[in-house]
C-alpha atoms as a PDB file:
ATOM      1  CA  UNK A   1       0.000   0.000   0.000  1.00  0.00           C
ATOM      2  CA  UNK A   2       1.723   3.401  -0.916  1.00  0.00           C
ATOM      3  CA  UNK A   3       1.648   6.324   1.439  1.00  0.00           C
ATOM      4  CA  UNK A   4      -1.159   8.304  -0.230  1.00  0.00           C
ATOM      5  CA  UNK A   5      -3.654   5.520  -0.547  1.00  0.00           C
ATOM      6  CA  UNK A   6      -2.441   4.862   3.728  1.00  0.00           C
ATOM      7  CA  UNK A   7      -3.367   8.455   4.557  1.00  0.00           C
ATOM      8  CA  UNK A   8      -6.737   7.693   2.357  1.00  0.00           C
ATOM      9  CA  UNK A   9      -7.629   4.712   4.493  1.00  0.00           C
ATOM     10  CA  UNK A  10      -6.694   7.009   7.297  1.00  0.00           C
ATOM     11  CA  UNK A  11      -9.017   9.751   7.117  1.00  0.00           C
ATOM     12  CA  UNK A  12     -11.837   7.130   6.123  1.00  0.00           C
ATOM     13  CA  UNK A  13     -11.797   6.040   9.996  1.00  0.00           C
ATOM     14  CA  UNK A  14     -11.106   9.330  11.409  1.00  0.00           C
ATOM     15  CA  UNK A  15     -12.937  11.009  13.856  1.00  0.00           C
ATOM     16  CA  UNK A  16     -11.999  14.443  14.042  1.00  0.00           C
ATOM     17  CA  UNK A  17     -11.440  15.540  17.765  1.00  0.00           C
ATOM     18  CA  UNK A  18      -8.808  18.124  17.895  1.00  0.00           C
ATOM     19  CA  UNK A  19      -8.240  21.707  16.887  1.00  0.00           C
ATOM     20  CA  UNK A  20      -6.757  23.719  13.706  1.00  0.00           C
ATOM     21  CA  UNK A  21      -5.120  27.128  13.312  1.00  0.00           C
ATOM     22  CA  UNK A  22      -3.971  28.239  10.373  1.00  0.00           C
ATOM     23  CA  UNK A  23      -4.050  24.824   8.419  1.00  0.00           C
ATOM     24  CA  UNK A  24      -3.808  24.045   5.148  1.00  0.00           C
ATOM     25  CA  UNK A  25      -5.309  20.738   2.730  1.00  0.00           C
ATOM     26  CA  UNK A  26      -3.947  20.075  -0.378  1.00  0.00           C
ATOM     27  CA  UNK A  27      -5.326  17.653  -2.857  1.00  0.00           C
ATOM     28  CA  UNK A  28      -6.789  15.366   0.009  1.00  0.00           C
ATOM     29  CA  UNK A  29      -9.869  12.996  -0.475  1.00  0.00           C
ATOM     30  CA  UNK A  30     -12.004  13.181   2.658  1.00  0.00           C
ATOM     31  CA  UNK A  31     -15.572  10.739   3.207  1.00  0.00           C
ATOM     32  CA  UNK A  32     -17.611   9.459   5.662  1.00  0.00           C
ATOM     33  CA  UNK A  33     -16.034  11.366   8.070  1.00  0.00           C
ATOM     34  CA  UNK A  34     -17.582  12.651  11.264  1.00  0.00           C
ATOM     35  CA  UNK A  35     -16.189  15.810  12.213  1.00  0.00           C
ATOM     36  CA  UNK A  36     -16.644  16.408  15.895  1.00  0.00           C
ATOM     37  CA  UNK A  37     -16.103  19.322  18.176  1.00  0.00           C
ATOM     38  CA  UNK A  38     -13.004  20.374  16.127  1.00  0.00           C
ATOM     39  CA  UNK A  39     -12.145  23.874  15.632  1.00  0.00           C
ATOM     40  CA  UNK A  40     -11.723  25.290  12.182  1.00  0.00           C
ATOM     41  CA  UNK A  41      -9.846  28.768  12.521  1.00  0.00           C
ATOM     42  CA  UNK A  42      -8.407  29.755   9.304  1.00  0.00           C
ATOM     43  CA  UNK A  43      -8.619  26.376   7.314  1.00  0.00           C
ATOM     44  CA  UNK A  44      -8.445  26.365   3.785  1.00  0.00           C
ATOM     45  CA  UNK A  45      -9.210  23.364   1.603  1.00  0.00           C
ATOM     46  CA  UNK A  46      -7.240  23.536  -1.636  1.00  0.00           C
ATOM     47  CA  UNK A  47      -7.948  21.376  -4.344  1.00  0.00           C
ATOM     48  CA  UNK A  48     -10.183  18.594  -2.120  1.00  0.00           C
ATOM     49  CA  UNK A  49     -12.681  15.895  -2.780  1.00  0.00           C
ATOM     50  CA  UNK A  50     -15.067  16.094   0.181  1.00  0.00           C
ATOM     51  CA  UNK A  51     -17.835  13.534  -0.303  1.00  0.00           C
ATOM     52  CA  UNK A  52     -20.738  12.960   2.556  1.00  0.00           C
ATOM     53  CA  UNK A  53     -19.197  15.118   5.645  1.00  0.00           C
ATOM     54  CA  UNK A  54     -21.616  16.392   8.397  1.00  0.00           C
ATOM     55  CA  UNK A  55     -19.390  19.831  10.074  1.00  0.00           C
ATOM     56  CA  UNK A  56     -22.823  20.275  12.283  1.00  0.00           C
ATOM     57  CA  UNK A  57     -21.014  19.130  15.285  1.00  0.00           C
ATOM     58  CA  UNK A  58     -17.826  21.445  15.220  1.00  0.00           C
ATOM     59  CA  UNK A  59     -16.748  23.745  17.616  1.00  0.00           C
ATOM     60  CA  UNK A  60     -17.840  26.753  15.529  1.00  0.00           C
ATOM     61  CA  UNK A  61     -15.815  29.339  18.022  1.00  0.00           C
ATOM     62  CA  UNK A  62     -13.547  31.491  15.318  1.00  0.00           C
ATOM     63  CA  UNK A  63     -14.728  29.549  12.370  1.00  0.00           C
ATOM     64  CA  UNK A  64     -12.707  30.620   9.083  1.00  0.00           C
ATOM     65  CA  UNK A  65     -12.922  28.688   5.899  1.00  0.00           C
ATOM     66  CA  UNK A  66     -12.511  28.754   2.654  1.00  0.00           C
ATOM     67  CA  UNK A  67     -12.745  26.282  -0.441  1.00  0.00           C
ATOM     68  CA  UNK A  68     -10.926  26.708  -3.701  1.00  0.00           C
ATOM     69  CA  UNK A  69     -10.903  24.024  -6.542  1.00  0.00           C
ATOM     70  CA  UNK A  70     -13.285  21.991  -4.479  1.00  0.00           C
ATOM     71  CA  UNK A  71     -15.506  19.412  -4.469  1.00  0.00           C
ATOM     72  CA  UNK A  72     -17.573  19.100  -1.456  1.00  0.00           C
ATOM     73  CA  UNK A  73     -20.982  17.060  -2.292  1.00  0.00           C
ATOM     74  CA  UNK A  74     -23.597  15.496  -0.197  1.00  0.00           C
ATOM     75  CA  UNK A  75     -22.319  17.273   2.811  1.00  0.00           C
ATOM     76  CA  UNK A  76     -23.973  19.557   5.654  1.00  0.00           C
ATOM     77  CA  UNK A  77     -23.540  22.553   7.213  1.00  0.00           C
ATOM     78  CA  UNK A  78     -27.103  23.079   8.987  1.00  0.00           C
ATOM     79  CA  UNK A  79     -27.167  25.749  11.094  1.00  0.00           C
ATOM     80  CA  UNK A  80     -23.126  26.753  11.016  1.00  0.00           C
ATOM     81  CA  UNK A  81     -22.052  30.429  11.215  1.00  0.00           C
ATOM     82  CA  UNK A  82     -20.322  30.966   7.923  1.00  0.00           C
ATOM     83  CA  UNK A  83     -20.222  34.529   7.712  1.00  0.00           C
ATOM     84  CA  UNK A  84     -17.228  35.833   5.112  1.00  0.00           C
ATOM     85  CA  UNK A  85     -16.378  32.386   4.078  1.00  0.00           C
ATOM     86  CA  UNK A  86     -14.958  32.430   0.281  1.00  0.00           C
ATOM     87  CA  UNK A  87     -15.738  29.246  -1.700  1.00  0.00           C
ATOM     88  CA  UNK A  88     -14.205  29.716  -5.020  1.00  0.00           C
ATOM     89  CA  UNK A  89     -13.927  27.542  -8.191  1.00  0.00           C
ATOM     90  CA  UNK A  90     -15.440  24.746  -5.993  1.00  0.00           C
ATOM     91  CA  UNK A  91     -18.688  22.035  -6.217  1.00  0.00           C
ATOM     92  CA  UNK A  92     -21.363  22.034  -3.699  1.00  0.00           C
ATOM     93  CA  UNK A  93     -23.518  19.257  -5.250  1.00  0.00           C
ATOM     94  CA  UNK A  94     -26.665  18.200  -2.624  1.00  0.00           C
ATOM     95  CA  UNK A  95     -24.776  19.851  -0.435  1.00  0.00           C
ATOM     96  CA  UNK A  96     -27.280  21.169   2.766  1.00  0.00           C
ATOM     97  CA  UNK A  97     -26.953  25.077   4.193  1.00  0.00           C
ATOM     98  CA  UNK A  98     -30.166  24.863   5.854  1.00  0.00           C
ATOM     99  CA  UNK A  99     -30.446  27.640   8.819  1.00  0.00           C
ATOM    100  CA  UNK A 100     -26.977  28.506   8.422  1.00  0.00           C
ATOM    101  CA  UNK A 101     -25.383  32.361   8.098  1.00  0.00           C
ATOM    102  CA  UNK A 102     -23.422  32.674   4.586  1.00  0.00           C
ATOM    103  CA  UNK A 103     -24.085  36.629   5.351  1.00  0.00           C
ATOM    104  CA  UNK A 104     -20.646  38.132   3.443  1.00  0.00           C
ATOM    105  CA  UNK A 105     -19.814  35.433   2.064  1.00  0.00           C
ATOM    106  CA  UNK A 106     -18.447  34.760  -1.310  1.00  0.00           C
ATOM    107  CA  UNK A 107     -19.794  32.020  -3.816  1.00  0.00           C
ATOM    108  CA  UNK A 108     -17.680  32.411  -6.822  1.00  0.00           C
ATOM    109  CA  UNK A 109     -17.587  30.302  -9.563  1.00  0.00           C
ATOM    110  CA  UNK A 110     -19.483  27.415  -8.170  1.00  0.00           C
ATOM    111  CA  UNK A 111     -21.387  24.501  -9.183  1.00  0.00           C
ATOM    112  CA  UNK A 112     -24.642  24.592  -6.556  1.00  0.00           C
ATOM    113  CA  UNK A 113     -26.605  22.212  -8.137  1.00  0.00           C
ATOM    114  CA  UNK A 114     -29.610  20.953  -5.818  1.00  0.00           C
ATOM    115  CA  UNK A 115     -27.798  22.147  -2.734  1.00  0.00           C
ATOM    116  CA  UNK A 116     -30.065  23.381  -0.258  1.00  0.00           C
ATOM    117  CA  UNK A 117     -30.593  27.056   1.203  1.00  0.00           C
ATOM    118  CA  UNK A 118     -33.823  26.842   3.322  1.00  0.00           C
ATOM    119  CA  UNK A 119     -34.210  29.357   6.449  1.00  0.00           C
ATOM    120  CA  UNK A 120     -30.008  30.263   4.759  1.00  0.00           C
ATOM    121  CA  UNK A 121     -29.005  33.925   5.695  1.00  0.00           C
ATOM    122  CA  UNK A 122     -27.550  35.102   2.260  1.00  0.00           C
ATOM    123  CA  UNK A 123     -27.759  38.588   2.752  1.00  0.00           C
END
């Protein structure tokens, strides 16, 4: 097994549990994943398959993200503060936003196809 399908099989059984400042993604394939109580302070996914990931439970204190050449289907953010969040270049297919604040933020180039806004703040 080579060292980039290991870190695959890796973040298939992860349970996110611990904090991140200032972190950075490149290129890596996250699923299935339940991310839980982390902290997302100035995270920025670069070039990422996200399939199926619920960030409902995180620790939303200082929440920064941002998405560029993206894919991030099937996925939830119900009720999340995402206020000046820049998601650029990315795909947000079936991808749930119910109840959550998007107010400032920046949707640029995206593929939204049947993602849901209901009760979204998108002013």
């Amino acid at each position: 097994m080579n060292i980039a399908r290991s870190i695959i099989v890796i973040f298939q059984k992860l349970i996110f549990r611990s904090g991140f400042r200032i972190f950075f993604l490149l290129g890596e394939i996250f699923y299935n994943i339940k991310v839980i109580r982390a902290v997302f302070q100035e995270v920025s996914f670069t070039d990422c398959k996200i399939l199926g990931i619920s960030f409902c439970q995180i620790n939303a204190i200082g929440l920064s993200l941002t998405f560029l050449n993206s894919t991030l289907n099937l996925s939830s953010f119900y009720k999340l503060d995402l206020r000046n969040s820049k998601l650029t270049k990315s795909t947000f297919l079936e991808t749930d936003f119910t109840e959550a604040k998007l107010t400032d933020s920046v949707f640029d180039a995206c593929d939204l196809g049947v993602t849901i806004f209901e009760n979204t703040n998108l002013s």
